[in-house]
N, C-alpha and C. Protein backbone atom coordinates (compact mmCIF):
# COMPACT_ATOMS: atom_id res chain seq x y z
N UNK A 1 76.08 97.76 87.81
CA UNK A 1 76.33 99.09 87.29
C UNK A 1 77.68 99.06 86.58
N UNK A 2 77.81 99.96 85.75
CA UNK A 2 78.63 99.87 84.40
C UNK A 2 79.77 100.52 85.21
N UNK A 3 81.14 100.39 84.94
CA UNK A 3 82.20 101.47 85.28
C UNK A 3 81.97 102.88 85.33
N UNK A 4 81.85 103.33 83.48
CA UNK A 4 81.06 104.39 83.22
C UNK A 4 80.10 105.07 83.84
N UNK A 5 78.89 104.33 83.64
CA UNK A 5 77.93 104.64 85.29
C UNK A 5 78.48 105.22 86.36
N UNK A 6 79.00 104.59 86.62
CA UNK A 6 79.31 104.68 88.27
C UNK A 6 80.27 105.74 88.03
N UNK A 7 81.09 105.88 87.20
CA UNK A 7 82.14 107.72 87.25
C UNK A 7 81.28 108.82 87.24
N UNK A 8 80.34 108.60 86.42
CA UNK A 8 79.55 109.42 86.06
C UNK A 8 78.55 109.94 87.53
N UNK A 9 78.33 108.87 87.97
CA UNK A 9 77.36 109.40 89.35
C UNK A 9 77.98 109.30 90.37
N UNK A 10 79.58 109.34 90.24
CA UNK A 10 80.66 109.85 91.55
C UNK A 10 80.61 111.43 90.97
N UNK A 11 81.14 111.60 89.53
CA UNK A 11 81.29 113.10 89.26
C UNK A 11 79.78 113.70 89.84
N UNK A 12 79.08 113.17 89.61
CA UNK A 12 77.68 114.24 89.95
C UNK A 12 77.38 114.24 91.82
N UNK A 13 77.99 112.89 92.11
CA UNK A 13 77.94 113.02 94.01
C UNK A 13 78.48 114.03 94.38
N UNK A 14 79.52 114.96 93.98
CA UNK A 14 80.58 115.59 94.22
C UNK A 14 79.61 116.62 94.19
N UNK A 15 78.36 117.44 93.69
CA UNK A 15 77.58 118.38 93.75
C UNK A 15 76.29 118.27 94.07
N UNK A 16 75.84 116.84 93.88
CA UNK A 16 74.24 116.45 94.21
C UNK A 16 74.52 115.31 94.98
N UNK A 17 73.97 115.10 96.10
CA UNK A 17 73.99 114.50 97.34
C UNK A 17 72.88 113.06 96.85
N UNK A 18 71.76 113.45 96.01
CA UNK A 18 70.95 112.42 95.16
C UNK A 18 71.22 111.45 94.51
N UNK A 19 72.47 112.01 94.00
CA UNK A 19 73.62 111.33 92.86
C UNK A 19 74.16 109.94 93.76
N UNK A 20 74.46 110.32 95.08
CA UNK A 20 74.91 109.36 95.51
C UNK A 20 74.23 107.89 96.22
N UNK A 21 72.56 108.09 96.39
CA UNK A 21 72.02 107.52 96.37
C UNK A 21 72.32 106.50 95.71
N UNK A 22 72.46 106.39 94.22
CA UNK A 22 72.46 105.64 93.35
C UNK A 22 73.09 104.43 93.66
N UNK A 23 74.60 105.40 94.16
CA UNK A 23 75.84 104.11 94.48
C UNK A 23 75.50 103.84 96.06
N UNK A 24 74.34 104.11 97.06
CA UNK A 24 73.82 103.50 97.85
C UNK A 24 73.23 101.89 97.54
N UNK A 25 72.24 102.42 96.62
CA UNK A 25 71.25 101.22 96.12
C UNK A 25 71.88 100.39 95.54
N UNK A 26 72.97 100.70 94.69
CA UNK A 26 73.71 99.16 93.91
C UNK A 26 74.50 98.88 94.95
N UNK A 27 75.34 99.52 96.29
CA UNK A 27 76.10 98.90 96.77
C UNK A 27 76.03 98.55 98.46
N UNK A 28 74.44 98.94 98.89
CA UNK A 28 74.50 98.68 99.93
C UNK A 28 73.88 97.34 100.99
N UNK A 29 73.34 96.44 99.85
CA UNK A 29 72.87 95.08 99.96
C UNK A 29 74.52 94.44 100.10
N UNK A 30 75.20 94.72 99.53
CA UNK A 30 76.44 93.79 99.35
C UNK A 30 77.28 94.10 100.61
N UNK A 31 77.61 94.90 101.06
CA UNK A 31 78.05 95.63 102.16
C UNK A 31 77.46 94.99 103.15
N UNK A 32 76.28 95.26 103.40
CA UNK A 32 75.65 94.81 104.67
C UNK A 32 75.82 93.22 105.14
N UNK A 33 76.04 92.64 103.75
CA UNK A 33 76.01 91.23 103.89
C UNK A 33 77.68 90.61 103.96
N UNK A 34 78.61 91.67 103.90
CA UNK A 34 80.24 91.78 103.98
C UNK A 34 79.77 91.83 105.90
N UNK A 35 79.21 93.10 106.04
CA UNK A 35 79.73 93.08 107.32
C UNK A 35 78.88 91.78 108.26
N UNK A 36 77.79 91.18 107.80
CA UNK A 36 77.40 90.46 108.35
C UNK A 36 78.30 89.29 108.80
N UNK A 37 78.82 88.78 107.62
CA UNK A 37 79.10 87.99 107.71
C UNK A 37 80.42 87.82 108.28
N UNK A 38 81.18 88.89 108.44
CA UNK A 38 82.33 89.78 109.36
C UNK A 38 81.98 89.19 110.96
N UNK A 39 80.42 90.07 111.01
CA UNK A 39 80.23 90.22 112.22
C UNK A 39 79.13 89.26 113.41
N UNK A 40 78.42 88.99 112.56
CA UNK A 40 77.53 87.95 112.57
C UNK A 40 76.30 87.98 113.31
N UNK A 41 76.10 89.53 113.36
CA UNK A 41 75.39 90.31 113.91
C UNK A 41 75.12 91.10 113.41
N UNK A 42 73.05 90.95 113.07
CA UNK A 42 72.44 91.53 111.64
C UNK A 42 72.90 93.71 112.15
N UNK A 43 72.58 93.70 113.80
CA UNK A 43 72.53 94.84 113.95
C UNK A 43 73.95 96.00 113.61
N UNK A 44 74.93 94.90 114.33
CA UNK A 44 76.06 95.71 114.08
C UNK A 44 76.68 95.79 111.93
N UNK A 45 76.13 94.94 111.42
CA UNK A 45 75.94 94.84 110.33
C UNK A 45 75.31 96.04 109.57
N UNK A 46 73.97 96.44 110.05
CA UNK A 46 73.51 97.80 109.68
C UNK A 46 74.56 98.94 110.36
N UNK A 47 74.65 98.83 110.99
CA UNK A 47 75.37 99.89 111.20
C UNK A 47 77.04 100.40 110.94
N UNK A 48 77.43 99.17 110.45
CA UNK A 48 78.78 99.25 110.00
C UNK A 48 78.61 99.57 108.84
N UNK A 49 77.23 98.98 107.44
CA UNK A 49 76.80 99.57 106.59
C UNK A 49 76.87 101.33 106.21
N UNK A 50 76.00 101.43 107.27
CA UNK A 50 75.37 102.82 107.55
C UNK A 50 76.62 103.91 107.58
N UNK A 51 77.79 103.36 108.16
CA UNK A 51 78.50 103.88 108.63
C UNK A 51 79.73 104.16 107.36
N UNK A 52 79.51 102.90 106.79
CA UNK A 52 80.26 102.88 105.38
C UNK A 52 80.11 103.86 104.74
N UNK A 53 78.88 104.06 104.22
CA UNK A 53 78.19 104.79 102.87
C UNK A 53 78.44 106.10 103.46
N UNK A 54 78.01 106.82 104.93
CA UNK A 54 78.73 107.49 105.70
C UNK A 54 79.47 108.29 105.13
N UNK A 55 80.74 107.74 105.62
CA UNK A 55 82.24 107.85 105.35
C UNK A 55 82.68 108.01 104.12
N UNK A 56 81.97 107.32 102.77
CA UNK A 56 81.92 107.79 101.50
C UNK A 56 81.67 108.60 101.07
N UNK A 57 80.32 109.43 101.80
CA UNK A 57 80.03 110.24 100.57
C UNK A 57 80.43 111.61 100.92
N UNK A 58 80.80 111.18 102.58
CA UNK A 58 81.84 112.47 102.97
C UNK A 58 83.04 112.65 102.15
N UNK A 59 83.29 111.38 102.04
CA UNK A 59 85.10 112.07 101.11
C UNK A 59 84.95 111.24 100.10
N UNK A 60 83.80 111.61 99.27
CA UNK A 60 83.51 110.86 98.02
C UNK A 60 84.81 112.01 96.70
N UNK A 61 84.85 113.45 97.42
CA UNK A 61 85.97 113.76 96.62
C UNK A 61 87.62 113.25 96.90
N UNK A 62 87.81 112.30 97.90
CA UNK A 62 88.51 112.31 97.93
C UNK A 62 88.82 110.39 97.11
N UNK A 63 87.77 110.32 96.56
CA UNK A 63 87.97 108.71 95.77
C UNK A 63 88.92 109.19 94.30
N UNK A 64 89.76 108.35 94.25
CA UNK A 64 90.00 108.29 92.84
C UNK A 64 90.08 106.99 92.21
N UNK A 65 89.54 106.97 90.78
CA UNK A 65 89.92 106.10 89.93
C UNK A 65 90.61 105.28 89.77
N UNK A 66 90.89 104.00 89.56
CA UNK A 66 91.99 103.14 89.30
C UNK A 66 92.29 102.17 88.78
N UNK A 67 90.65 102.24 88.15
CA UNK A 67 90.59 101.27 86.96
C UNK A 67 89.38 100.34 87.47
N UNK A 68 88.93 100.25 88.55
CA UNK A 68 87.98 99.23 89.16
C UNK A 68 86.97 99.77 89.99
N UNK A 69 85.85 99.66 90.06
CA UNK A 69 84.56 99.79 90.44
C UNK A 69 84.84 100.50 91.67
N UNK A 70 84.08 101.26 92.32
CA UNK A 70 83.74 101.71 93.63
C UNK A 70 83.75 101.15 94.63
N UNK A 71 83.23 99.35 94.37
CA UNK A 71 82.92 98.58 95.19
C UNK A 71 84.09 98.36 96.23
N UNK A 72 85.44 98.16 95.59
CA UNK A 72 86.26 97.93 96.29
C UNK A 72 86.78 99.27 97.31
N UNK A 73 86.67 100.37 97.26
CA UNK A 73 86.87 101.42 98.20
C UNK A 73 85.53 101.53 99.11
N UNK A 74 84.76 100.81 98.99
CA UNK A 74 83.63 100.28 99.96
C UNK A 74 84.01 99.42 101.03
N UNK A 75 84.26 98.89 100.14
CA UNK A 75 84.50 97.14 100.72
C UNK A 75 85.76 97.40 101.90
N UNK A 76 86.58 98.58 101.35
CA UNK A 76 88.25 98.88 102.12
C UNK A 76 87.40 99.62 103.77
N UNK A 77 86.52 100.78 103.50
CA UNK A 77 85.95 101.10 104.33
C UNK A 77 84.71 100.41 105.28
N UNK A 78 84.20 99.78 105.11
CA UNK A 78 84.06 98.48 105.46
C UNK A 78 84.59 97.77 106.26
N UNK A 79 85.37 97.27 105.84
CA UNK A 79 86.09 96.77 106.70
C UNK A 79 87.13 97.29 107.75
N UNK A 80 87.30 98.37 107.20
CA UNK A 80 87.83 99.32 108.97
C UNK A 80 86.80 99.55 109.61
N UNK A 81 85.61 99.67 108.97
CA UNK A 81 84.67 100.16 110.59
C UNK A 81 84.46 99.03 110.79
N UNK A 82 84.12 97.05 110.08
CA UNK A 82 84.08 96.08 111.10
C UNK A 82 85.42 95.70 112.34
N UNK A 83 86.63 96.26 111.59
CA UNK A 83 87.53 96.05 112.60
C UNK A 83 87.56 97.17 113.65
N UNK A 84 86.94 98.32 113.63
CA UNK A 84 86.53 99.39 114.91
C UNK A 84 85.93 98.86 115.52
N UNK A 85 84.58 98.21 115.10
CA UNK A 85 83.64 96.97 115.72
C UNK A 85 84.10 95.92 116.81
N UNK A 86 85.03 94.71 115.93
CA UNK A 86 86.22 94.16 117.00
C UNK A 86 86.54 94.81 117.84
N UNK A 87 87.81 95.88 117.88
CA UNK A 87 88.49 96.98 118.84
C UNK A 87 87.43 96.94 119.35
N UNK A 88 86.10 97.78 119.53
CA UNK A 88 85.20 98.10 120.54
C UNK A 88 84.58 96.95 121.70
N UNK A 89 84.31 96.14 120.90
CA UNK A 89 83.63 94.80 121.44
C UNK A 89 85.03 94.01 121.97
N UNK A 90 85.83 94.16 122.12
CA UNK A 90 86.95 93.33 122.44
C UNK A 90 86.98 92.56 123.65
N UNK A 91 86.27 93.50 124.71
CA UNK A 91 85.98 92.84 126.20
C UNK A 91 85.71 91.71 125.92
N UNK A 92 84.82 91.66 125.30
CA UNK A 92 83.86 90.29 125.11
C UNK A 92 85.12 89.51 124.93
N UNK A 93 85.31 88.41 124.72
CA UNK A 93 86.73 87.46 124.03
C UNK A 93 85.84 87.01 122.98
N UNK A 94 85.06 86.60 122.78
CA UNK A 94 84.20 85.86 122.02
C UNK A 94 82.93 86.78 121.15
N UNK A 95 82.83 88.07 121.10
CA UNK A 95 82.30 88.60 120.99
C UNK A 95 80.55 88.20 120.95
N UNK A 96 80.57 87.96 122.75
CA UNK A 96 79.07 87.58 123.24
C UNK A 96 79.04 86.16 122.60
N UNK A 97 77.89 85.46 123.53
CA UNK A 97 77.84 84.85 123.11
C UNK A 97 77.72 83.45 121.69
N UNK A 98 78.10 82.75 121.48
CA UNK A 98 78.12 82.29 119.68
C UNK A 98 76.68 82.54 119.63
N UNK A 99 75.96 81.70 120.19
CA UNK A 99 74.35 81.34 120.03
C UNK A 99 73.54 82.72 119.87
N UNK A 100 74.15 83.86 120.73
CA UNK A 100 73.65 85.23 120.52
C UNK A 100 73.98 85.79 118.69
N UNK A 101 75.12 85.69 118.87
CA UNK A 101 75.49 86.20 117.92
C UNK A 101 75.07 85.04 116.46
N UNK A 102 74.73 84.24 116.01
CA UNK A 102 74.44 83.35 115.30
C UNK A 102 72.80 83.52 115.41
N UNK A 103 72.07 84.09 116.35
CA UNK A 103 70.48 84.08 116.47
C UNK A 103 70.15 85.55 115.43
N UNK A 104 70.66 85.42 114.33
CA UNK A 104 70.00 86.50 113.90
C UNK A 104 68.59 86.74 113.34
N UNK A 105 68.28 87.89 113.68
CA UNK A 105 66.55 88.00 113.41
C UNK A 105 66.46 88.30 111.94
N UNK A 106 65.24 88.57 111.30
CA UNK A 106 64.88 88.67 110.44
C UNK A 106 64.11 90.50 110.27
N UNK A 107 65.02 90.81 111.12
CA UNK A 107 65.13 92.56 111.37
C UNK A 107 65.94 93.32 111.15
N UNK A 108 65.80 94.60 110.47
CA UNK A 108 66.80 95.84 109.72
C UNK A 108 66.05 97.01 110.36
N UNK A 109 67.08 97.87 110.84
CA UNK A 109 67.01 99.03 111.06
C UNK A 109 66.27 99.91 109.77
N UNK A 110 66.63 99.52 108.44
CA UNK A 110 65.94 99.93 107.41
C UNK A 110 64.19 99.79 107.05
N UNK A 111 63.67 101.13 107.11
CA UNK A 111 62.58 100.61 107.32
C UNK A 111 61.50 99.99 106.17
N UNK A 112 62.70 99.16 104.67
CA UNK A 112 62.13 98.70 103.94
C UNK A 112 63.35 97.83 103.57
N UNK A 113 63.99 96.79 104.23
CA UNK A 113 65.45 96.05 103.91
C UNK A 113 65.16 95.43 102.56
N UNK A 114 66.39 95.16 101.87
CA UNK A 114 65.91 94.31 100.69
C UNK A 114 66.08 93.55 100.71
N UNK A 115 65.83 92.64 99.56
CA UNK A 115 65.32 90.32 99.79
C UNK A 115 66.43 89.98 99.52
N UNK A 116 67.51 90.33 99.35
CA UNK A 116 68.63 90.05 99.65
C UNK A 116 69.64 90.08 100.89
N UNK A 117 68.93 91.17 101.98
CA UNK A 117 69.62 91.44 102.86
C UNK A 117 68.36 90.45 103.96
N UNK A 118 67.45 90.35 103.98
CA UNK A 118 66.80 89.13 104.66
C UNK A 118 66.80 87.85 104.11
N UNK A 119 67.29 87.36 103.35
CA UNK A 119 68.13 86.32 103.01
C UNK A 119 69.06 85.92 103.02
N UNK A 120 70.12 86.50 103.54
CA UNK A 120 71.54 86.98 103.71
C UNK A 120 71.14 86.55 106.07
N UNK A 121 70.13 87.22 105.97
CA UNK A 121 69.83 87.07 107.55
C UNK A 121 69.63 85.35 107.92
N UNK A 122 68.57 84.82 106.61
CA UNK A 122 67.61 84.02 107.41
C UNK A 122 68.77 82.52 107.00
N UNK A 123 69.91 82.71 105.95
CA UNK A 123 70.47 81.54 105.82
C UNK A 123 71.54 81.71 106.86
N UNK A 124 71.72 82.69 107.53
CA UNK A 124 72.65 82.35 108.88
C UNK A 124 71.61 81.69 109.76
N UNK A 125 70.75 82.36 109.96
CA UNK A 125 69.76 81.78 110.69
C UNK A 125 69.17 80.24 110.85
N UNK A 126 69.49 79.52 109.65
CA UNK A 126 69.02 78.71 109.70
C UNK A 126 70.18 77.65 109.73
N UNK A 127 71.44 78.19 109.22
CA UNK A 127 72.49 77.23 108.97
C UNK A 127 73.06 76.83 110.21
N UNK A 128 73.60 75.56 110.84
CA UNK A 128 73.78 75.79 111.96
C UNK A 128 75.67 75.10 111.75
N UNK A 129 75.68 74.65 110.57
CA UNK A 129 77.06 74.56 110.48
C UNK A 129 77.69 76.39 110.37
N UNK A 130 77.19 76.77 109.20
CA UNK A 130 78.02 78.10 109.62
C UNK A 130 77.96 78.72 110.72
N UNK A 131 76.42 78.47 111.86
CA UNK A 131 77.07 79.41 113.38
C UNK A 131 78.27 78.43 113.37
N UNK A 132 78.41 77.66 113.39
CA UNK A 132 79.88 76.97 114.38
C UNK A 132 80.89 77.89 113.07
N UNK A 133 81.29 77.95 112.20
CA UNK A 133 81.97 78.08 111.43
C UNK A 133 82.08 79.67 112.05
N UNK A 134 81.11 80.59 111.45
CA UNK A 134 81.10 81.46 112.11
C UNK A 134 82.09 81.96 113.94
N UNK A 135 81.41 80.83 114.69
CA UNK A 135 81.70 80.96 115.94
C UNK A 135 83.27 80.84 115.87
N UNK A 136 83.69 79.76 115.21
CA UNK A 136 85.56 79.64 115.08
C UNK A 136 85.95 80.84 114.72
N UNK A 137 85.22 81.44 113.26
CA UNK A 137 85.89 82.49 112.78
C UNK A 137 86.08 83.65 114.03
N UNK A 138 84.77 83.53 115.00
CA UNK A 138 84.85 85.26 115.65
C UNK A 138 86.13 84.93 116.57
N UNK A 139 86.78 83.80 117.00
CA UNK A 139 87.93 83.15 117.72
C UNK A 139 89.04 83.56 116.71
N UNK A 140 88.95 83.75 115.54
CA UNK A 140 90.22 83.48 114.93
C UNK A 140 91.12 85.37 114.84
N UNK A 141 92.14 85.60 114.23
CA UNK A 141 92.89 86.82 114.34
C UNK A 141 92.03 87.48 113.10
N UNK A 142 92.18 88.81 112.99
CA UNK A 142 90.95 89.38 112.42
C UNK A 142 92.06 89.05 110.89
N UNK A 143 93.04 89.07 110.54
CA UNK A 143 93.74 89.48 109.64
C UNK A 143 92.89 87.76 108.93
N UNK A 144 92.92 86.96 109.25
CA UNK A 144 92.80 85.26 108.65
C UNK A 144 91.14 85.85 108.30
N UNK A 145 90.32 86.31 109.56
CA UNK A 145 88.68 85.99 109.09
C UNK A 145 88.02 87.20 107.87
N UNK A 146 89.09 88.34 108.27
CA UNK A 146 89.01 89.20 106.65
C UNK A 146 89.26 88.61 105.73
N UNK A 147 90.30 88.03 105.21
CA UNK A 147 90.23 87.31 103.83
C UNK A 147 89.34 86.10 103.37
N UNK A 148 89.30 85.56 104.40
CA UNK A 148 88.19 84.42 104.40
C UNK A 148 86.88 84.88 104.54
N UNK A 149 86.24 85.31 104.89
CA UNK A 149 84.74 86.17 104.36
C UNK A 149 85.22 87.07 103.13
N UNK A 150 85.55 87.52 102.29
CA UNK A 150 85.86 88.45 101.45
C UNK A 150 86.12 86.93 100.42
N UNK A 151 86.87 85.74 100.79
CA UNK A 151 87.05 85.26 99.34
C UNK A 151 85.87 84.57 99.33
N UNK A 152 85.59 83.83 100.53
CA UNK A 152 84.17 82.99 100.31
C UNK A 152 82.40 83.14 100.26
N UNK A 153 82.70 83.95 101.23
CA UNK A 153 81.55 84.95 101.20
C UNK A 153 80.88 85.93 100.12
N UNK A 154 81.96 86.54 100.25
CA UNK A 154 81.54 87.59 99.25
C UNK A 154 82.45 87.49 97.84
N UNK A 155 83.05 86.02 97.36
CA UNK A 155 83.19 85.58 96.27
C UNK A 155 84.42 86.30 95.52
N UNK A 156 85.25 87.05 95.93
CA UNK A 156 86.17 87.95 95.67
C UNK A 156 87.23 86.89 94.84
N UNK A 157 88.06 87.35 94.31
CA UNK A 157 89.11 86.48 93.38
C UNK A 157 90.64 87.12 94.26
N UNK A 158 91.67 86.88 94.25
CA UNK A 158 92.39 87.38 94.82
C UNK A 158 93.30 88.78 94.76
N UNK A 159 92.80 89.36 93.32
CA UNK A 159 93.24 90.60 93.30
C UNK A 159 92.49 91.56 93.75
N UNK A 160 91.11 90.65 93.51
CA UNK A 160 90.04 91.90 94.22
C UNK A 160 90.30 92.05 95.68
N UNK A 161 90.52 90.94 96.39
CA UNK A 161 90.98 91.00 97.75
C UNK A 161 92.08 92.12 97.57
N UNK A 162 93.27 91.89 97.37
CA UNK A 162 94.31 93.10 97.30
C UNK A 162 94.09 94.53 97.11
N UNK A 163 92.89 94.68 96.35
CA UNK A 163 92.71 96.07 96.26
C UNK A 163 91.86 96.58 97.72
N UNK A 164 91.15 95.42 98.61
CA UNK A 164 90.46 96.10 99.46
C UNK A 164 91.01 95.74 100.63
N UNK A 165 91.85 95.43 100.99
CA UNK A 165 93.06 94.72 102.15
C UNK A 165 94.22 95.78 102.03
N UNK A 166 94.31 95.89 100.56
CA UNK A 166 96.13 96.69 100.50
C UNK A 166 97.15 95.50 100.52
N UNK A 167 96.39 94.46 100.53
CA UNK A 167 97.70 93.37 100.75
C UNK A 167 98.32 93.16 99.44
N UNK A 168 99.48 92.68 99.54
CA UNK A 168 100.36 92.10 98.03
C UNK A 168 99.19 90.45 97.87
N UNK A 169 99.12 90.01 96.69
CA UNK A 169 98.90 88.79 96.17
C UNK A 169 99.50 87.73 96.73
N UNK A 170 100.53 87.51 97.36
CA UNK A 170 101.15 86.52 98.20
C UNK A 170 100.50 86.56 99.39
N UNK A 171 100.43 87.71 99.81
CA UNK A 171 100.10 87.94 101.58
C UNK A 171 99.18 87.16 101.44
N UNK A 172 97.90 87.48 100.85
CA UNK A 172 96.77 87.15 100.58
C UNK A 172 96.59 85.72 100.85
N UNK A 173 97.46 84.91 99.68
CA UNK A 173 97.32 83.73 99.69
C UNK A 173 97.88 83.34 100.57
N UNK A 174 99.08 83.46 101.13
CA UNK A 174 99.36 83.16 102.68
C UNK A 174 98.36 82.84 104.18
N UNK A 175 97.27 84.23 103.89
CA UNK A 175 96.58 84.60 105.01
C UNK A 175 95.36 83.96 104.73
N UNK A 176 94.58 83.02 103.52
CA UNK A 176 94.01 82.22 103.06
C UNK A 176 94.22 80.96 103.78
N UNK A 177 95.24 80.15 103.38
CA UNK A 177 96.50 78.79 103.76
C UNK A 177 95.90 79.30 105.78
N UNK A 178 96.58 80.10 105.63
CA UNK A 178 96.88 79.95 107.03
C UNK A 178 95.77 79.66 108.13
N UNK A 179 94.68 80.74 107.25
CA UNK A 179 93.35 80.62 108.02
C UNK A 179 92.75 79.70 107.98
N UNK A 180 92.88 79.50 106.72
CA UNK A 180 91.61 78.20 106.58
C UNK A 180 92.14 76.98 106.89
N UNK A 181 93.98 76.51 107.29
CA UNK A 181 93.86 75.50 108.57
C UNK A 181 93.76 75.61 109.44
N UNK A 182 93.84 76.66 110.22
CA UNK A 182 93.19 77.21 111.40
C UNK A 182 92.28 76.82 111.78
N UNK A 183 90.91 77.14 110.78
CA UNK A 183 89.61 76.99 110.91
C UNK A 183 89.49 75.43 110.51
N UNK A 184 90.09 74.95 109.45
CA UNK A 184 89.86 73.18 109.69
C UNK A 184 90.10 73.00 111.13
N UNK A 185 91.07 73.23 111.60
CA UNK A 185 91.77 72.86 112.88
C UNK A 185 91.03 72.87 114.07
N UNK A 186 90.35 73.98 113.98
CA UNK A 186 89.22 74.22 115.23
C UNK A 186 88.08 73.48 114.68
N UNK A 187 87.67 73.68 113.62
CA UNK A 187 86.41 72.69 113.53
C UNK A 187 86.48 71.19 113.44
N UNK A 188 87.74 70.51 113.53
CA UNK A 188 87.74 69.03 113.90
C UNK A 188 87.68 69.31 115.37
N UNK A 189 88.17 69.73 116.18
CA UNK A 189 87.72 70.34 117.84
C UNK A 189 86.24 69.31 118.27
């Protein structure tokens, strides 16, 4: 979806609730597969989704402009409700078991998911280097496994990271470096 587009069917969300559909359908395959891969758990995944779009279109007047797509004030909300997620689940240390959490089904609360979001399921499912990868990440500090799903995952460049972190461009690359010897570090383990 075009920039244009997308102003255009924020101005009309702001009075038609239909309107916002729109920026459902272009942006809620991508999301789901942010928080998946956050969380590593297809369910809490829908629902951190769910919870996203949520939270948007409640204070969809309160979005403004800034030169860049919607996606990234998604992506910002997003990722506070996967880190509410963490906070909640915290008992766990490990958040449940890896093997639990790495067994994801080929099931959505949606009662028509799209082939992107069961593909997004079935290559965790099948990969068994990323459960371990995965499994390090749910071990690691949330600040390292946010940037690292956001650059690799979901392919982000590093300013796009900044706009949905709030971090400066250094931090970023700092919290990159840092994580990802981390995660070498545990995966020679």
């Amino acid at each position: 979806m075009d920039i244009r587009t997308e102003q255009l069917i924020i101005k009309q969300s702001l009075n038609d609730s239909e309107a916002f559909g729109k920026i459902f359908e272009a942006y809620y395959p991508a999301i789901f597969r942010y928080a998946l891969h956050r969380t590593g758990d297809s369910h809490a995944a829908a629902d951190i989704a769910s919870e996203t779009f949520m939270k948007a279109y409640r204070n969809i007047h309160k979005y403004k402009y800034k030169g860049y797509s919607i996606s990234a004030w998604l992506y910002k909300i997003a990722g506070n409700e996967a880190n509410l997620w963490f906070r909640r689940n915290k008992k766990e240390k490990t958040l449940g078991s890896a093997d639990e959490r790495a067994d994801i089904k080929d099931e959505s609360p949606l009662s028509d998911p799209s082939y992107e979001m069961r593909e997004a399921a079935r290559e965790i499912e099948k990969n068994e280097e990323f459960k371990e990868v995965l499994k390090v990440l749910s071990l690691m500090d949330e600040k390292y496994r946010e940037v690292i799903v956001l650059r690799f995952w979901e392919d982000m460049k590093i300013d796009e990271i900044c706009r949905v972190t709030g971090k400066k461009p250094g931090t970023v690359k700092s919290l990159l470096s840092r994580g990802l010897g981390i995660l070498r570090k545990k995966m020679e383990k």
